[in-house]
Protein backbone atom coordinates (compact mmCIF):
# COMPACT_ATOMS: atom_id res chain seq x y z
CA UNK A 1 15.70 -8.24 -2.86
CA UNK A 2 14.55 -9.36 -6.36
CA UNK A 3 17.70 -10.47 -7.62
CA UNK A 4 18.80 -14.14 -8.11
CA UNK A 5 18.25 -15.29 -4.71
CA UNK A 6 16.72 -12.70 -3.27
CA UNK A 7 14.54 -12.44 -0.51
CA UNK A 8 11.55 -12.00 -2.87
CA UNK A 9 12.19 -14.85 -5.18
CA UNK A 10 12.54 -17.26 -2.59
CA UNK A 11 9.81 -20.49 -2.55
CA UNK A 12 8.43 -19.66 0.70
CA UNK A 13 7.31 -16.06 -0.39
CA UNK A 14 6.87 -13.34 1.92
CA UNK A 15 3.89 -15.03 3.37
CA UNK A 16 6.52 -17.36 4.96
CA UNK A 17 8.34 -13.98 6.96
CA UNK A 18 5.47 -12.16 7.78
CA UNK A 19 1.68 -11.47 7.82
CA UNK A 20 -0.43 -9.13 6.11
CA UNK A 21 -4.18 -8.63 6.43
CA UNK A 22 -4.37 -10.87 3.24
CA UNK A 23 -2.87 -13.50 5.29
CA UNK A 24 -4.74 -12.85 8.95
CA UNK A 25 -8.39 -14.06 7.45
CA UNK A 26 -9.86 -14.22 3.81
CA UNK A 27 -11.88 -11.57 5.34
CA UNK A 28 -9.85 -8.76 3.92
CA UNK A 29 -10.20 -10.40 0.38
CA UNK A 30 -14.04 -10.52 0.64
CA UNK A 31 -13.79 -6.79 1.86
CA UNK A 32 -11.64 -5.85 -1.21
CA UNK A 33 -14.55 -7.74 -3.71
CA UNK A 34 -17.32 -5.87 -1.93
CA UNK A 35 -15.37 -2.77 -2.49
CA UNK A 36 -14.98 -3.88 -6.43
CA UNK A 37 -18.57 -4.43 -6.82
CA UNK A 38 -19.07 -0.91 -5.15
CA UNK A 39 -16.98 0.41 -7.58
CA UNK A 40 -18.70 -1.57 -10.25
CA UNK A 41 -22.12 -0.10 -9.89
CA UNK A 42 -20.55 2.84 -9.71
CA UNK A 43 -19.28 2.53 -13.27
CA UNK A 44 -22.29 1.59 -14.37
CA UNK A 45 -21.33 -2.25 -14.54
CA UNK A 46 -18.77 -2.32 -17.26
CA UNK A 47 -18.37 -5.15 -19.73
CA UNK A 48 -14.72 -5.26 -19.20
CA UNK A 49 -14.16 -4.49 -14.97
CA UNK A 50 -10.25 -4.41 -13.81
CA UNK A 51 -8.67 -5.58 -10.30
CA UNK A 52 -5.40 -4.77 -10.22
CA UNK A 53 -3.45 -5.76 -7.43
CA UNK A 54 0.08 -4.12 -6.75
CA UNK A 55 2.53 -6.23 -4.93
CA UNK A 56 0.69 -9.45 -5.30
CA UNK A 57 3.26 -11.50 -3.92
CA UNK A 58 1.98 -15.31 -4.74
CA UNK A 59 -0.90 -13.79 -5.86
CA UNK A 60 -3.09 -14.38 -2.50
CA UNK A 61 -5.12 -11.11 -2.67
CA UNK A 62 -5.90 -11.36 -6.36
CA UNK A 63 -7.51 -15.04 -5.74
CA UNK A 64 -8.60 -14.36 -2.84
CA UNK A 65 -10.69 -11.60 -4.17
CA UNK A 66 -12.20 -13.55 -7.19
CA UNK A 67 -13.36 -16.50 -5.35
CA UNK A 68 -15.40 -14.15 -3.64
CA UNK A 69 -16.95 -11.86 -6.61
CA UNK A 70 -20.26 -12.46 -7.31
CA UNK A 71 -20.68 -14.72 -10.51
CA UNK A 72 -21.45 -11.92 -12.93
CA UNK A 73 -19.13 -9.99 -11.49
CA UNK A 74 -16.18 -12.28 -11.82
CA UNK A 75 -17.30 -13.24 -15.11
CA UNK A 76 -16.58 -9.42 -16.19
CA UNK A 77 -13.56 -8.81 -14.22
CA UNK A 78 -10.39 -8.39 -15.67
CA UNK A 79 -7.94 -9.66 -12.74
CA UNK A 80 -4.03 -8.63 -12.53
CA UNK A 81 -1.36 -9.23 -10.39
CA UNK A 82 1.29 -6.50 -10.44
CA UNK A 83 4.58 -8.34 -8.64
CA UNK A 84 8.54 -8.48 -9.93
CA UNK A 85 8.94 -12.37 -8.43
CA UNK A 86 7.78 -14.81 -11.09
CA UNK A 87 4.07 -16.49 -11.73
CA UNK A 88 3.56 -18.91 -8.71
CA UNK A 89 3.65 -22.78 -10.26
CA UNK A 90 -0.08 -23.26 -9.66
CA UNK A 91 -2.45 -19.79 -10.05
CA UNK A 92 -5.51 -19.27 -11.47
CA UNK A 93 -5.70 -18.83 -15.17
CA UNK A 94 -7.97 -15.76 -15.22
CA UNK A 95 -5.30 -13.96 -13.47
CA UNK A 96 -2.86 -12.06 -15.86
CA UNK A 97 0.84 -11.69 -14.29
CA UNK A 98 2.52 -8.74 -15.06
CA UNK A 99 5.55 -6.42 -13.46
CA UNK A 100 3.88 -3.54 -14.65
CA UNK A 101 0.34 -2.09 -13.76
CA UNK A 102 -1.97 -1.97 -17.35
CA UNK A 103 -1.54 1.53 -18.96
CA UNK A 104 -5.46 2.23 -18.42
CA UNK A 105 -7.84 0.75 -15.76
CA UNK A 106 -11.30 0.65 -15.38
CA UNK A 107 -12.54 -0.45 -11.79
CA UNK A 108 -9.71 -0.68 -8.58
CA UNK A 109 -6.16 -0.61 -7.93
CA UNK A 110 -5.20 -1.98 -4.95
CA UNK A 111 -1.94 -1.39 -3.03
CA UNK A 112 -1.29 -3.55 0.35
CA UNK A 113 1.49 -2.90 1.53
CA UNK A 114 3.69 -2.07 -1.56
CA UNK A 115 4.50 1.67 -1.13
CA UNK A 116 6.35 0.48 2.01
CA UNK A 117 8.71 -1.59 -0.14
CA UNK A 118 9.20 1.20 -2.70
CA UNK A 119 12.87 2.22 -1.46
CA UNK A 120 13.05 5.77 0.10
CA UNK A 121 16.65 7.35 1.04
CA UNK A 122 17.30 7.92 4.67
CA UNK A 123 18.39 11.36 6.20
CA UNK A 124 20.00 12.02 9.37
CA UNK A 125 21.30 15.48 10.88
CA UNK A 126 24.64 15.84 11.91
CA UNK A 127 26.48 17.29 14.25
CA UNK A 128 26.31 20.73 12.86
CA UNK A 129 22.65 20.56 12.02
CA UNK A 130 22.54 19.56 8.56
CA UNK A 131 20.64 16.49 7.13
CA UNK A 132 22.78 14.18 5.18
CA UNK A 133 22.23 10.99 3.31
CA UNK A 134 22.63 7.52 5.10
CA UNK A 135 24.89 5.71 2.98
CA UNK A 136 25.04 2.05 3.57
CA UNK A 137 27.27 -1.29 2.87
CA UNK A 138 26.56 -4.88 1.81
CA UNK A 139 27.13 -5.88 5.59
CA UNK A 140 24.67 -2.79 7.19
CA UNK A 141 27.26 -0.79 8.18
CA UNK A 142 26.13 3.12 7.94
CA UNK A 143 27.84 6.45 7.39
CA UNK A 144 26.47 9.67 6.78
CA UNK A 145 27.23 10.96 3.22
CA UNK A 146 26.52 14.55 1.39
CA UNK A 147 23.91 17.29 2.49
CA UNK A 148 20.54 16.14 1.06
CA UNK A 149 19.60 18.69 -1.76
CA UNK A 150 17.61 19.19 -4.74
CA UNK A 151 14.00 18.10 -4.91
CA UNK A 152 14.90 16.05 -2.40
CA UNK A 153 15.22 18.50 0.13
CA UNK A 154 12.44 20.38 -0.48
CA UNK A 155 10.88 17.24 0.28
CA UNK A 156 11.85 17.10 3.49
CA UNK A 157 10.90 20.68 4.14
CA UNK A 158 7.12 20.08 3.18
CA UNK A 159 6.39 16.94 4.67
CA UNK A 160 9.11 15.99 7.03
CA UNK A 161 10.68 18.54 8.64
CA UNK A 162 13.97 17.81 10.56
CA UNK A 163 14.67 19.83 13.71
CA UNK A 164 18.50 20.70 13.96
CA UNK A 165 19.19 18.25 16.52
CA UNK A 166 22.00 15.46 15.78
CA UNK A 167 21.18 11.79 15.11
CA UNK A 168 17.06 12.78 14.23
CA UNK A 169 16.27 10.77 10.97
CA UNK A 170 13.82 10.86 8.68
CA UNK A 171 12.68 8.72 5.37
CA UNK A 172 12.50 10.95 2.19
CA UNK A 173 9.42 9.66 0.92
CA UNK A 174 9.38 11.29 -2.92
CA UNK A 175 10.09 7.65 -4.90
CA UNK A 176 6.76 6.56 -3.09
CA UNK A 177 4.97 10.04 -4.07
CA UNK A 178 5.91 9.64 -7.32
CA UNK A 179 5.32 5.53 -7.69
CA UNK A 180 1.86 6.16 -6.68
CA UNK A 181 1.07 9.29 -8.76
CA UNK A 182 2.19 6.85 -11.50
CA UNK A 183 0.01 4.31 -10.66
CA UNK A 184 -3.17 6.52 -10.15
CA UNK A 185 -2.66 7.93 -13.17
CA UNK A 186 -3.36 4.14 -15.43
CA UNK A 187 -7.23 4.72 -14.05
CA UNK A 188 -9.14 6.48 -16.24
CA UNK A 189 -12.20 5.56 -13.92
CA UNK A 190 -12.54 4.01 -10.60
CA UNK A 191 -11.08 3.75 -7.50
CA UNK A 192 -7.28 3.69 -6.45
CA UNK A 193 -6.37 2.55 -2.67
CA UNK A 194 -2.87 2.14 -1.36
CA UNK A 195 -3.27 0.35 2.03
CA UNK A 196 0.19 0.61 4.29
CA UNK A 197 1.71 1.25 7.78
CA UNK A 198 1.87 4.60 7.77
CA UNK A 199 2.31 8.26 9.93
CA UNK A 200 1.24 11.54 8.94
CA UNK A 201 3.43 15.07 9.26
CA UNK A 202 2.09 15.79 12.81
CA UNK A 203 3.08 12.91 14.39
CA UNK A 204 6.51 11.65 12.35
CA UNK A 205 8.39 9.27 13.99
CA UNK A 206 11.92 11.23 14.98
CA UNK A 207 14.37 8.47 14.30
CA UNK A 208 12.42 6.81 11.16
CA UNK A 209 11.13 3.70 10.76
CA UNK A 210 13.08 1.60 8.79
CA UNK A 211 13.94 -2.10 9.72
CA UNK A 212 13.95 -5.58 8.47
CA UNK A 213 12.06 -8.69 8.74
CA UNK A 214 12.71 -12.49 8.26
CA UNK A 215 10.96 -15.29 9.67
CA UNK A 216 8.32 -13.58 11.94
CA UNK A 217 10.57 -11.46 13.62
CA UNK A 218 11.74 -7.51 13.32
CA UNK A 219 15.93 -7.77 12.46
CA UNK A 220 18.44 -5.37 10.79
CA UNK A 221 17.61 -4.36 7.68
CA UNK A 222 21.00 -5.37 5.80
CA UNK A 223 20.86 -5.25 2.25
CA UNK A 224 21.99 -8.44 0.87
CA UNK A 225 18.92 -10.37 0.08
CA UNK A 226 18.67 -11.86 3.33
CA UNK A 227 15.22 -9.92 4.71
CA UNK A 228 12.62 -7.73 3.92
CA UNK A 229 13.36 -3.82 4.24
CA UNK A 230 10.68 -1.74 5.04
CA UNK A 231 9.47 1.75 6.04
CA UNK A 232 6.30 3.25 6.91
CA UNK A 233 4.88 5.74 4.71
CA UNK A 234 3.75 9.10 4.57
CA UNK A 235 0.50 8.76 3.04
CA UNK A 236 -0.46 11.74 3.87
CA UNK A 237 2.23 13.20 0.94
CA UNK A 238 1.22 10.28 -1.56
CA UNK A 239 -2.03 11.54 -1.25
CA UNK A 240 -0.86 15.16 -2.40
CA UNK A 241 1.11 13.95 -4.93
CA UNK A 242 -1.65 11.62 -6.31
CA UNK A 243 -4.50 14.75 -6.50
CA UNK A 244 -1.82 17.11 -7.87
CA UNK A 245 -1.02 14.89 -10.49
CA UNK A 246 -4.18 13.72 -11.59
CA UNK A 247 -5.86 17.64 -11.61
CA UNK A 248 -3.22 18.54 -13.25
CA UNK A 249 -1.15 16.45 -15.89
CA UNK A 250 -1.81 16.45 -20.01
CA UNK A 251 -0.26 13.52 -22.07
CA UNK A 252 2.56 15.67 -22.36
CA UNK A 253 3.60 15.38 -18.26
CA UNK A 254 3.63 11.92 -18.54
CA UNK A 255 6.44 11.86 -20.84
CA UNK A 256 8.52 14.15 -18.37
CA UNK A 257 11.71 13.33 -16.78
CA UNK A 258 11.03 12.13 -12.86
CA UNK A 259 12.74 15.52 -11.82
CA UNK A 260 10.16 17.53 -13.45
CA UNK A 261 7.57 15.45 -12.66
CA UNK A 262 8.60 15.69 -8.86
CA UNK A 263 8.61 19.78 -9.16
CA UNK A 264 5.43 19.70 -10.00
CA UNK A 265 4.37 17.04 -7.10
CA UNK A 266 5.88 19.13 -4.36
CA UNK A 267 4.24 22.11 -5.56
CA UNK A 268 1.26 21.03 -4.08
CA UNK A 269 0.98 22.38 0.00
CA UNK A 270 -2.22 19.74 0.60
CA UNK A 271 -4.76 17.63 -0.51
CA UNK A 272 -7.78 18.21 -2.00
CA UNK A 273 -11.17 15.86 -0.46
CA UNK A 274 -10.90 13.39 -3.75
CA UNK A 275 -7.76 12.04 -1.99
CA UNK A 276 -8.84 11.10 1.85
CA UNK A 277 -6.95 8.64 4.31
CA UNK A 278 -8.84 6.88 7.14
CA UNK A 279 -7.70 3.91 9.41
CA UNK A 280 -8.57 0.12 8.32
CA UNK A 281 -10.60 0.15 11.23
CA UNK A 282 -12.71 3.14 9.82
CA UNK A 283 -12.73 1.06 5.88
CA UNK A 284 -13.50 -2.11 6.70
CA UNK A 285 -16.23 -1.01 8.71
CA UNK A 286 -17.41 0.60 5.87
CA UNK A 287 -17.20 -2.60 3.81
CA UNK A 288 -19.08 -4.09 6.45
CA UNK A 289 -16.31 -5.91 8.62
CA UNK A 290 -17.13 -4.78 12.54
CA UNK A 291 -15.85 -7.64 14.50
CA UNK A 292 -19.19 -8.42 16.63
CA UNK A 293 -19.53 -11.15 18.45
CA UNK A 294 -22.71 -13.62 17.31
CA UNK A 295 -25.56 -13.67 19.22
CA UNK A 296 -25.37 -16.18 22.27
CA UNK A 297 -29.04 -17.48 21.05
CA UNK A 298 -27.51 -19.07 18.15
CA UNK A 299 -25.25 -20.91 19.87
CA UNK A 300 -28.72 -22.81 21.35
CA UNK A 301 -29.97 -22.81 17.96
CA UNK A 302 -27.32 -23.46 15.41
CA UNK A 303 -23.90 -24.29 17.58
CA UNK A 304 -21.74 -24.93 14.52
CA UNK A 305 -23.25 -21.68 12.84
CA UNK A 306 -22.64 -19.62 16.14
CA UNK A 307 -18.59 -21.49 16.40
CA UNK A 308 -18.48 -19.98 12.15
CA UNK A 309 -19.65 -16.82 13.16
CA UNK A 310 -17.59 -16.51 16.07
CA UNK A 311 -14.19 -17.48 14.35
CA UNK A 312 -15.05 -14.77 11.27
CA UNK A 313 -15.97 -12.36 14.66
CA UNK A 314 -11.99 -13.27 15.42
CA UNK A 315 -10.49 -12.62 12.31
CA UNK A 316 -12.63 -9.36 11.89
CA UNK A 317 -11.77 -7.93 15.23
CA UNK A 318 -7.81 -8.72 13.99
CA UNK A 319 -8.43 -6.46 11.03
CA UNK A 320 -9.55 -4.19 12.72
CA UNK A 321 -8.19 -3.74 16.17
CA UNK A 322 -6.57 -0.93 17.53
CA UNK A 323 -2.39 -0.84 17.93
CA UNK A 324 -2.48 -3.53 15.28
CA UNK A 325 -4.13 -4.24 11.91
CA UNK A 326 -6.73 -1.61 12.56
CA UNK A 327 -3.96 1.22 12.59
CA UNK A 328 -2.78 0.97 8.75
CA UNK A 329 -3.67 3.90 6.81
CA UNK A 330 -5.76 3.52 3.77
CA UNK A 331 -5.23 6.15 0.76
CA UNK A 332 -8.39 6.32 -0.58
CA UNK A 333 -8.29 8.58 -4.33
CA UNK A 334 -11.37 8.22 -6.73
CA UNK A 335 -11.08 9.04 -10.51
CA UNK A 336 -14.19 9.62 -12.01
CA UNK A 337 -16.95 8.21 -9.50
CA UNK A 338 -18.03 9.12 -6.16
CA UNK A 339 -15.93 7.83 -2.83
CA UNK A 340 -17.42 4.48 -3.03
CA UNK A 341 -16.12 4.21 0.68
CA UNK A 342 -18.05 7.52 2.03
């Protein structure tokens, strides 16, 4: 997808195939400055503050977010976008493009909707019971290959457990656990979110969730270029992975092959309460984005102030609604300062 060609690289962006809460209403990008200048006073107002946004596609979060930062604020903040595709033509010159997150951070790393891009293998049992790799051609064509082992399969055990029933899948989330233990561990203080679609080990979806997207619309996810492929993700085992590794790991772990590394991530049976998820619905409302409707006295008072208010009442209630927007998990994992969300 990043190649020469690729769905990623192309003009349009994924902006022009689908839409994200960064898309749906600047809304979201206020939220994510209000929750930057929460984590702010929380460091004690830094001279140096980070944003780093992960998957920044053209960059629309990132700018987003410091048009809205309070002038001292911005002036402080350290702003980068974290994205494979090349530096959009025209973007603002404060914000520092990278394909790597910084090595340390001080303030928030934000993740929306990148874990779900992070690619996973898929498993599916067989006829005898067994859960076998989904190996897949240039054109989508599918065929099950060898018994999932390893780390892998323990995996599966702990967070996704497959009944022996043929043609169940499931998505063997361990690339994403360790991507966002990585990423976690660059902040030596603040606030690390991951925001994704995303299920939880009581309620796994049985056949997976993987599919494709191009131009607005759900298609097969073929792996040529052509779309974006996607999964949900199991936040609930980033989360583990993300307190296990930051309790745990010296200097020395970091230099560890991703097999030992991943030994030590599934080694951990839950979460501690420094790592929490909660809806969208449940953050943004915490970041003061409800969705209520203006009073109907303004509209006597102030009718363009009461038609403002009621199209930001719109977009909120988008953000936040229930069986859309409002569903997305948020991974919530402080380092350092209190929950600035609690």
């Amino acid at each position: 997808m990043y190649g020469p060609g690729g769905f990623y690289r192309r003009p349009e962006g994924p902006a022009g195939h689908f839409r994200t809460s960064v898309h749906a209403s600047p809304l979201f990008a206020q939220a994510v400055a209000r929750l930057l200048c929460r984590v702010d006073e929380a460091l004690g107002r830094p001279s140096a503050l980070d944003f780093v946004d992960m998957g920044a596609g053209r960059g629309e979060l990132v700018t987003g977010v410091l048009a809205a930062l309070p002038a001292d604020v911005a002036a402080r903040t350290r702003a980068y976008a974290v994205e494979l595709a090349d530096r959009p033509a025209v973007l603002d010159e404060r914000i520092i493009w990278r394909n790597t997150p910084p090595a340390a951070v001080t303030g928030l790393l934000f993740a929306n909707e990148w874990l779900d891009n992070v690619p996973v293998d898929v498993a599916e049992v067989d006829p005898a019971g067994v859960p076998r790799l989904v190996l897949v051609a240039d054109d989508g064509t599918e065929r099950l290959g060898e018994p999932v082992t390893g780390a892998a399969a323990d995996w599966l055990a702990r967070w996704w457990p497959l009944p022996a029933e043929e043609g169940l899948r499931a998505e063997i989330g361990l690339p994403r656990d360790l991507a966002w233990a990585s990423a976690v561990d660059r902040v030596v203080r603040g606030l690390a979110v991951a925001v994704d679609y995303a299920h939880t080990v009581d309620a796994r979806p049985p056949f997976g969730t993987l599919t494709g997207f191009r131009e607005g619309r759900e298609t097969a996810p073929v792996p040529d270029g052509s779309c974006d492929i996607t999964a949900h993700v199991a936040l609930d085992a980033c989360a583990a992975a993300s307190t296990a590794h930051t309790r745990s790991c010296t200097p020395q772990d970091a230099a560890r092959t991703p097999s030992d590394t991943a030994q030590k991530l599934l080694g951990t049976a839950h979460t501690t309460p420094s790592a929490r998820l909660l809806t969208q619905r449940a953050a943004l409302r915490a970041l003061d984005i409800t969705g209520a409707r203006p009073p109907l006295t303004l509209a006597s008072t102030d009718p363009s102030a009461y038609v403002r208010a009621l199209a930001s009442a719109g977009e909120a209630a988008e953000l936040t609604a229930p069986g859309g927007l409002g569903d997305f998990g948020w991974l919530v994992q402080p380092v350092g300062i209190p929950d600035p969300l609690a």
